[in-house]
N, C-alpha and C. Protein backbone atom coordinates (compact mmCIF):
# COMPACT_ATOMS: atom_id res chain seq x y z
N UNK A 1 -2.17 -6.37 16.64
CA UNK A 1 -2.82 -5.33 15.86
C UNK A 1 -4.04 -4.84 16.64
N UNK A 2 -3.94 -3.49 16.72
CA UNK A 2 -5.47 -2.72 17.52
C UNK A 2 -6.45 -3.44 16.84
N UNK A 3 -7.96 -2.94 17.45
CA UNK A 3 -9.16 -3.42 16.32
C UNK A 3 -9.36 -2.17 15.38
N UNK A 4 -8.89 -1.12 15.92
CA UNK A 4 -8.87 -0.25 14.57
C UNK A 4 -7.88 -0.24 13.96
N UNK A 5 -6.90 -0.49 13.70
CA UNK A 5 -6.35 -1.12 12.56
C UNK A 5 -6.97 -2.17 11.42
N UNK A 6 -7.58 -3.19 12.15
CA UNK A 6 -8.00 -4.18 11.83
C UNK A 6 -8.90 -3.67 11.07
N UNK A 7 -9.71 -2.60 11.73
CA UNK A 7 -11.31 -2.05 10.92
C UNK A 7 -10.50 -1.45 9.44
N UNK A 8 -9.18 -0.70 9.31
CA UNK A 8 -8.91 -0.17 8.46
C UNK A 8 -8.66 -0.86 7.77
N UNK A 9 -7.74 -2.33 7.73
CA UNK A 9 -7.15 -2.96 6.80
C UNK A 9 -8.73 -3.97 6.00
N UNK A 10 -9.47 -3.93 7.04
CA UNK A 10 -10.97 -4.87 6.30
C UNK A 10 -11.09 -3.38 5.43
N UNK A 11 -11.66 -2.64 6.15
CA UNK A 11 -11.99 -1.65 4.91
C UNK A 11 -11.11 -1.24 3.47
N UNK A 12 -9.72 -1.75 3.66
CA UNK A 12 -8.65 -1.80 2.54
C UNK A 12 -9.06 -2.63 1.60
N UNK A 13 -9.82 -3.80 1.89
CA UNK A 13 -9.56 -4.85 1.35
C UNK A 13 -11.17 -5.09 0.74
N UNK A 14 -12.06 -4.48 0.91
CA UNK A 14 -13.00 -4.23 0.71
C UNK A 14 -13.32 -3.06 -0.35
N UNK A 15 -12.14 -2.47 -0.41
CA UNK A 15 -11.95 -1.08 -1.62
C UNK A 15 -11.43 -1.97 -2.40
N UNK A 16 -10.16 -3.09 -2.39
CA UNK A 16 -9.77 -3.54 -3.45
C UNK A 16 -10.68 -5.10 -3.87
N UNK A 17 -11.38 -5.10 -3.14
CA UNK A 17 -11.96 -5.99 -4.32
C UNK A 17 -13.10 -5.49 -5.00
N UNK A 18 -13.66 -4.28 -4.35
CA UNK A 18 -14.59 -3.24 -5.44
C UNK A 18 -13.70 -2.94 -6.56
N UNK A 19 -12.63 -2.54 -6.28
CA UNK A 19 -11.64 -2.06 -7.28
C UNK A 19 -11.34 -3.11 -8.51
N UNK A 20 -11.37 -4.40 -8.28
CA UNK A 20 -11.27 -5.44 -8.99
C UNK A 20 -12.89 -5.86 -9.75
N UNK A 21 -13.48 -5.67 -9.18
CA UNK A 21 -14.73 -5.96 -9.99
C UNK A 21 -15.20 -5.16 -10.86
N UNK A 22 -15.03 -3.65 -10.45
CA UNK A 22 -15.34 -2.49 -11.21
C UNK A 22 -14.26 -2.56 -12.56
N UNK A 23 -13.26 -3.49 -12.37
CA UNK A 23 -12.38 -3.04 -13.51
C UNK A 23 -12.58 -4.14 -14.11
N UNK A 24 -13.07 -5.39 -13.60
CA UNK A 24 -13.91 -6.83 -14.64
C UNK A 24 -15.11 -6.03 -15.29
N UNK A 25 -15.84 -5.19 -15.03
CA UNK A 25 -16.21 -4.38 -15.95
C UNK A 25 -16.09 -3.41 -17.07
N UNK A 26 -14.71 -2.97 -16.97
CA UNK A 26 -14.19 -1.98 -18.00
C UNK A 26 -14.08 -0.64 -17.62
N UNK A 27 -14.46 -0.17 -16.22
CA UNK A 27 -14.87 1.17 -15.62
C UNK A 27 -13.19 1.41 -15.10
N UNK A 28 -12.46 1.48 -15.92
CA UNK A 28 -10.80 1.97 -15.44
C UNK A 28 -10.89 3.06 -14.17
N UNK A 29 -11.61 4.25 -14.55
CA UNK A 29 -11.58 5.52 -13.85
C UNK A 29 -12.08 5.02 -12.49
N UNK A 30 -13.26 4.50 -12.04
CA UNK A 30 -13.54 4.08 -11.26
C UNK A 30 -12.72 2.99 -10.15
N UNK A 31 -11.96 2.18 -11.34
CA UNK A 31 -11.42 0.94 -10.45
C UNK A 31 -10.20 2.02 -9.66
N UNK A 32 -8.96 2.99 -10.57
CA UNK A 32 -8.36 3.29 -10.21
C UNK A 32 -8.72 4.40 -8.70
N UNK A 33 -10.02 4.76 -8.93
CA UNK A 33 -10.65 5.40 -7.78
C UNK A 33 -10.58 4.80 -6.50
N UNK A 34 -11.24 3.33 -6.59
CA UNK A 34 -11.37 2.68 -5.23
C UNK A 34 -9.81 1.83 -5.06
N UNK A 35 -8.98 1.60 -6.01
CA UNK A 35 -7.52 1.27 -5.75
C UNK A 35 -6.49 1.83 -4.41
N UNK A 36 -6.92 3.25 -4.22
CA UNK A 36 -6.74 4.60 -4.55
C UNK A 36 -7.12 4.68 -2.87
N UNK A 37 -8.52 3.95 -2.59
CA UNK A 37 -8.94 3.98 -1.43
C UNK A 37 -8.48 3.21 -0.52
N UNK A 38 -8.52 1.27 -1.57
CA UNK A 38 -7.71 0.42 -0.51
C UNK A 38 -6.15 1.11 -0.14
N UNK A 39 -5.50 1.71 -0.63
CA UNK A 39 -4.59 2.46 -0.54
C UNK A 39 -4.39 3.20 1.25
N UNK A 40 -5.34 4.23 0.70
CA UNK A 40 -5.45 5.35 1.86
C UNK A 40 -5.79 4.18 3.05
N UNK A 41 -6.77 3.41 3.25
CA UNK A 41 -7.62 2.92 4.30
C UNK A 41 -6.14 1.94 5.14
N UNK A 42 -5.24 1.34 4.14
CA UNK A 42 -3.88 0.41 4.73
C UNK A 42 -3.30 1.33 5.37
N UNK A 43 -2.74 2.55 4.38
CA UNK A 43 -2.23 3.56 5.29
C UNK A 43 -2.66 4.37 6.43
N UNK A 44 -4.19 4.37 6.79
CA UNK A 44 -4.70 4.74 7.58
C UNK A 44 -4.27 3.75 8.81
N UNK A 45 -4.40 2.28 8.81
CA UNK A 45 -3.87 1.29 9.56
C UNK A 45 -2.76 1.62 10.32
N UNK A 46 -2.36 1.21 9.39
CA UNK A 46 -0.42 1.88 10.08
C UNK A 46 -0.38 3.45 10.54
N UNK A 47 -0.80 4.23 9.92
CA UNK A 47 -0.86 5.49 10.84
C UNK A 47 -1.40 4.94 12.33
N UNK A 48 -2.67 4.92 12.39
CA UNK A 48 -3.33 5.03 13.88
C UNK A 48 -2.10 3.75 14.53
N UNK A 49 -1.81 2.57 14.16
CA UNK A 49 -0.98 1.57 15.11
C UNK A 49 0.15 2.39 15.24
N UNK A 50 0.77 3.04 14.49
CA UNK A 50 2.05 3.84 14.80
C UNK A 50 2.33 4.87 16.05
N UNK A 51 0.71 5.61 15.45
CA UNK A 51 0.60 7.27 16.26
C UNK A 51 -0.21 6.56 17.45
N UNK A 52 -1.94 5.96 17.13
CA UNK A 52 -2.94 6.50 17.65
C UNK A 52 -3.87 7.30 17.62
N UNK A 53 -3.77 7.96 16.01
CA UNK A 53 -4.10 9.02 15.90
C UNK A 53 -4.61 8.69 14.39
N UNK A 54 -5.42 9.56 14.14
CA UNK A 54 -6.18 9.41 12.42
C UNK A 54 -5.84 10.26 11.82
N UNK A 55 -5.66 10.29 10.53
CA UNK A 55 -5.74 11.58 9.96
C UNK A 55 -6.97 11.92 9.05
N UNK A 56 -7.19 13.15 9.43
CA UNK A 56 -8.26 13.65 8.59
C UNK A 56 -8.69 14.47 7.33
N UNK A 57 -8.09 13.89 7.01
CA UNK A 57 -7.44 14.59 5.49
C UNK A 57 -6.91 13.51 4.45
N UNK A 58 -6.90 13.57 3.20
CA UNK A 58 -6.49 12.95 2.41
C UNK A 58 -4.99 13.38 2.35
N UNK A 59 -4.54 14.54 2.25
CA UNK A 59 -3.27 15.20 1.94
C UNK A 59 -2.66 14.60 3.67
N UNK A 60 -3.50 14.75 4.73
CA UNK A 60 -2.76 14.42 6.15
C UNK A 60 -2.35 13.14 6.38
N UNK A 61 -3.38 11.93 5.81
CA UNK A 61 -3.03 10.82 5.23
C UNK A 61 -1.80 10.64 4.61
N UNK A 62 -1.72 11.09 3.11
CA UNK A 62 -0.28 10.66 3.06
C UNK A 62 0.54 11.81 3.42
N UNK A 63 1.17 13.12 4.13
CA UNK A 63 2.22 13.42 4.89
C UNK A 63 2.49 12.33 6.13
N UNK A 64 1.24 11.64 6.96
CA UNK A 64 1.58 11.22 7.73
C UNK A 64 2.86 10.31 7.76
N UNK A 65 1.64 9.19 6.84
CA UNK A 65 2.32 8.05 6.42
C UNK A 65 3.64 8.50 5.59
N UNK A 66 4.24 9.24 4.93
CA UNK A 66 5.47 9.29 4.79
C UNK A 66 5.95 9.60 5.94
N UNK A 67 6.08 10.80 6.97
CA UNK A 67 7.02 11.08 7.88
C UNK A 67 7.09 9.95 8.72
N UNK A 68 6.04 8.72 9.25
CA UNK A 68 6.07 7.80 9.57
C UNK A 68 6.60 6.45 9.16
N UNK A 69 6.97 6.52 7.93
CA UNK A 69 7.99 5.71 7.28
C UNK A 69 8.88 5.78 6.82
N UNK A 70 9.30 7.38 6.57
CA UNK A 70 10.74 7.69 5.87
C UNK A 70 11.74 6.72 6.75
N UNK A 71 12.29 6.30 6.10
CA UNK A 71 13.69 5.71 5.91
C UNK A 71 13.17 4.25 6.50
N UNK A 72 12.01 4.12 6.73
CA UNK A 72 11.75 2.16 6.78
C UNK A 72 12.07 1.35 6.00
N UNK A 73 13.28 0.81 6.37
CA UNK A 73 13.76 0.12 5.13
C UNK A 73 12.15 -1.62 4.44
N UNK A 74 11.16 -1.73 5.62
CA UNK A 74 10.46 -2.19 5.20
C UNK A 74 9.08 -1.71 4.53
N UNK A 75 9.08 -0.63 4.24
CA UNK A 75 8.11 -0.06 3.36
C UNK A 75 8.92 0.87 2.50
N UNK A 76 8.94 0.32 1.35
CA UNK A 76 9.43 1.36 0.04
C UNK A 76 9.13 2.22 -0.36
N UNK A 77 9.72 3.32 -0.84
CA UNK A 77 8.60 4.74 -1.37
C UNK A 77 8.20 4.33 -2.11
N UNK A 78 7.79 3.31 -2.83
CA UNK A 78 6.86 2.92 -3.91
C UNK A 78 5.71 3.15 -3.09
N UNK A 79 5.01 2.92 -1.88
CA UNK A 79 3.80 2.64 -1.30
C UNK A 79 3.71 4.27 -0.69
N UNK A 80 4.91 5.38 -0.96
CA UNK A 80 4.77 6.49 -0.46
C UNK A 80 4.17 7.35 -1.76
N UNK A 81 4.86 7.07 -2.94
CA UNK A 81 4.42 7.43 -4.38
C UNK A 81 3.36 6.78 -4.27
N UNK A 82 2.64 6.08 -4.52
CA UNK A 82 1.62 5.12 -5.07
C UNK A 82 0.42 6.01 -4.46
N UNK A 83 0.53 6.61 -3.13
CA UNK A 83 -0.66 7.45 -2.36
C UNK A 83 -0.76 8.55 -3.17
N UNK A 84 0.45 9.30 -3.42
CA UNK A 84 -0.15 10.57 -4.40
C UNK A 84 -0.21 10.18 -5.22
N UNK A 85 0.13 9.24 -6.32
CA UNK A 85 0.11 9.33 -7.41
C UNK A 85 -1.39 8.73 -7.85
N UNK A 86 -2.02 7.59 -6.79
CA UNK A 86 -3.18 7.50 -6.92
C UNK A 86 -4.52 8.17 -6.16
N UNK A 87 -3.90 9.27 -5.54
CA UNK A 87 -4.63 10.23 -5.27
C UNK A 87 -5.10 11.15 -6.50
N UNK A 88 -4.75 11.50 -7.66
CA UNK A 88 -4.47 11.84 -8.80
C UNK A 88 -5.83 10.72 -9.57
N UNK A 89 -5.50 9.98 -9.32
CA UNK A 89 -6.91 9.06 -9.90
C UNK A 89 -8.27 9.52 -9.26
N UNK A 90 -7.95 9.47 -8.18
CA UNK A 90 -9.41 9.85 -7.50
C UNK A 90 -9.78 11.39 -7.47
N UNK A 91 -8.73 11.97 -7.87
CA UNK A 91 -9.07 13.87 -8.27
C UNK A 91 -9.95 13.49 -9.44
N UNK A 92 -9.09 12.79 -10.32
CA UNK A 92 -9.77 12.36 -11.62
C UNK A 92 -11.51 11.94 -11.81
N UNK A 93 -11.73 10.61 -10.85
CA UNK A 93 -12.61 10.22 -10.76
C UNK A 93 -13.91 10.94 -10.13
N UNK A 94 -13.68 11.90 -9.23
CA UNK A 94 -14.49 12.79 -8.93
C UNK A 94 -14.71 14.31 -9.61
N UNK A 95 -13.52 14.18 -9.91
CA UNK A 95 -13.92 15.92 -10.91
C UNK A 95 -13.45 15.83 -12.19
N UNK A 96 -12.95 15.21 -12.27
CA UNK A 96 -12.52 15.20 -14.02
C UNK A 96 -13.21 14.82 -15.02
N UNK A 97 -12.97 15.94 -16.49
CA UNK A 97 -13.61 16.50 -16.96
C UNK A 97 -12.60 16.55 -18.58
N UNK A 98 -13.12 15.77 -19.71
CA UNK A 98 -12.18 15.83 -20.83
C UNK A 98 -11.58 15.15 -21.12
N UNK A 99 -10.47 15.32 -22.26
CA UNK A 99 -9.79 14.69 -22.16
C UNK A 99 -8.26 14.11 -21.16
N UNK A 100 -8.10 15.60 -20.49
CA UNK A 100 -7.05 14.93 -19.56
C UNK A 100 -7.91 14.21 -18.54
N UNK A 101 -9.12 13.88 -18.36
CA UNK A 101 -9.94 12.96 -17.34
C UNK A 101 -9.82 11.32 -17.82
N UNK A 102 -8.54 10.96 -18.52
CA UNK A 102 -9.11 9.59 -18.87
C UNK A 102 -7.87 9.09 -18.17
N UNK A 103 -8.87 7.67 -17.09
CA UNK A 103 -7.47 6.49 -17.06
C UNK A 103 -7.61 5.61 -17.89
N UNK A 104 -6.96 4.69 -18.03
CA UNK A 104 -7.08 3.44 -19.02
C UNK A 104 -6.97 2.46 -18.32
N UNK A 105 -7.31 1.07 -19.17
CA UNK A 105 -7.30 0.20 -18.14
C UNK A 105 -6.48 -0.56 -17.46
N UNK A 106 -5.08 -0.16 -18.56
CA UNK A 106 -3.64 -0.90 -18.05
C UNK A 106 -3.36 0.01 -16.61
N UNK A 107 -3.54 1.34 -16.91
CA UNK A 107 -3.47 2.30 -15.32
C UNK A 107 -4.07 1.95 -14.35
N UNK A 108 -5.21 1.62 -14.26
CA UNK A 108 -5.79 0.84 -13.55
C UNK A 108 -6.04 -0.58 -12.88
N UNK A 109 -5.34 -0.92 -13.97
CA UNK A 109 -4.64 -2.65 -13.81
C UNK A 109 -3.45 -2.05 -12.67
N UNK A 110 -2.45 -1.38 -13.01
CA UNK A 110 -1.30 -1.13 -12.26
C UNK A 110 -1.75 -0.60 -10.71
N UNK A 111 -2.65 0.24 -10.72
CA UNK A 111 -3.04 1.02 -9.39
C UNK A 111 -3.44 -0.38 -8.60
N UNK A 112 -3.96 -1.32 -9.05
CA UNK A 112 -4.75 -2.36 -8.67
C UNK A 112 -3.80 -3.88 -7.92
N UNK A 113 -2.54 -3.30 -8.87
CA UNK A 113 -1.37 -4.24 -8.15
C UNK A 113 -0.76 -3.60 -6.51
N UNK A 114 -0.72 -2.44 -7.41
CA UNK A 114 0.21 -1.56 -6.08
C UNK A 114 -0.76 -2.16 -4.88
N UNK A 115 -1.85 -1.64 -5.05
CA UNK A 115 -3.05 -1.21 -3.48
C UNK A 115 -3.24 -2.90 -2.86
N UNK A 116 -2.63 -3.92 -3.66
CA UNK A 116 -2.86 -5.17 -3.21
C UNK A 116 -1.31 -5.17 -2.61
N UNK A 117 -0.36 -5.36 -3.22
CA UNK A 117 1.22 -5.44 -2.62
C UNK A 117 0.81 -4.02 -1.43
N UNK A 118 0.60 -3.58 -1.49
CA UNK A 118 0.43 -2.11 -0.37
C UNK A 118 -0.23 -2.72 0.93
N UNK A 119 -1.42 -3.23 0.65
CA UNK A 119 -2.24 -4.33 1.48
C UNK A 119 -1.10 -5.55 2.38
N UNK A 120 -1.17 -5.90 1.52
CA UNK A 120 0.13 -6.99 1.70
C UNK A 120 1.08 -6.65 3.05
N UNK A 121 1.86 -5.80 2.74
CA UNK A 121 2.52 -5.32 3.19
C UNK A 121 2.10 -4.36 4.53
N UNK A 122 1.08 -3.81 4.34
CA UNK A 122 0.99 -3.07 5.95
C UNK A 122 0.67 -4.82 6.53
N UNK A 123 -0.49 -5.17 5.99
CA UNK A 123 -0.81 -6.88 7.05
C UNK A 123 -0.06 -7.27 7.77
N UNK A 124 1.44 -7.07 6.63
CA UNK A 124 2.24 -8.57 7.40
C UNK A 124 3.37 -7.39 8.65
N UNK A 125 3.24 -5.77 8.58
CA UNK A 125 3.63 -5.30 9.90
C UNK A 125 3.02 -5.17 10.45
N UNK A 126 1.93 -5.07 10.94
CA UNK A 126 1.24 -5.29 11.34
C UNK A 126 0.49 -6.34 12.29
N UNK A 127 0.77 -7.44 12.07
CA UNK A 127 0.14 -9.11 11.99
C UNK A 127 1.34 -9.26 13.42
């Protein structure tokens, strides 16, 4: 594994245990926010070890990482869904406004599994 990889997957893992504490507090919106991040930061991993290359963009982030994994039979589109769909949290968490602005905390419980199995999983291609 590069050391930037390495820098990405510490920084993964460092979003999800903010993500875990913020949600031992009750702050759903928030936890699913930094979930959201350990997320992006794994996939950032595997992008640069793949390419070499970063992406700079949230949206470039995950196109990457899908065209870079379509059809890996060891990464599931669950971890390809899980980027937009918890990208959607963090639209939330930064601009949202009302009632369609609410996560809950079971949503956030769930974002919180994914971004750990997501973790998981770039590590051990990685490793």
């Amino acid at each position: 594994m590069t050391p930037e990889a390495a820098a990405y997957l510490a920084k993964a893992r460092e979003c999800l245990d903010e993500a875990r504490k913020i949600y031992a507090i009750g702050l759903a919106a928030v936890a699913a926010r930094s979930a959201y991040y350990a997320g992006f930061h794994a996939a950032e991993a595997l992008i640069i070890s793949r390419s070499g290359k970063i992406a700079k963009s949230h949206s470039g982030v995950r196109s990457e990482f899908s065209r870079l994994t379509r059809n890996d039979p060891q990464i599931g589109e669950e971890f390809t869904a899980f980027l937009a769909q918890a990208y959607k949290y963090k639209e939330i968490g930064d601009y949202g406004v009302g009632a369609s602005a609410i996560i809950t905390l079971p949503t956030a419980d769930g974002a919180i599994k994914t971004a750990d199995k997501f973790i998981t999983r770039i590590s051990e291609l990685l490793a």
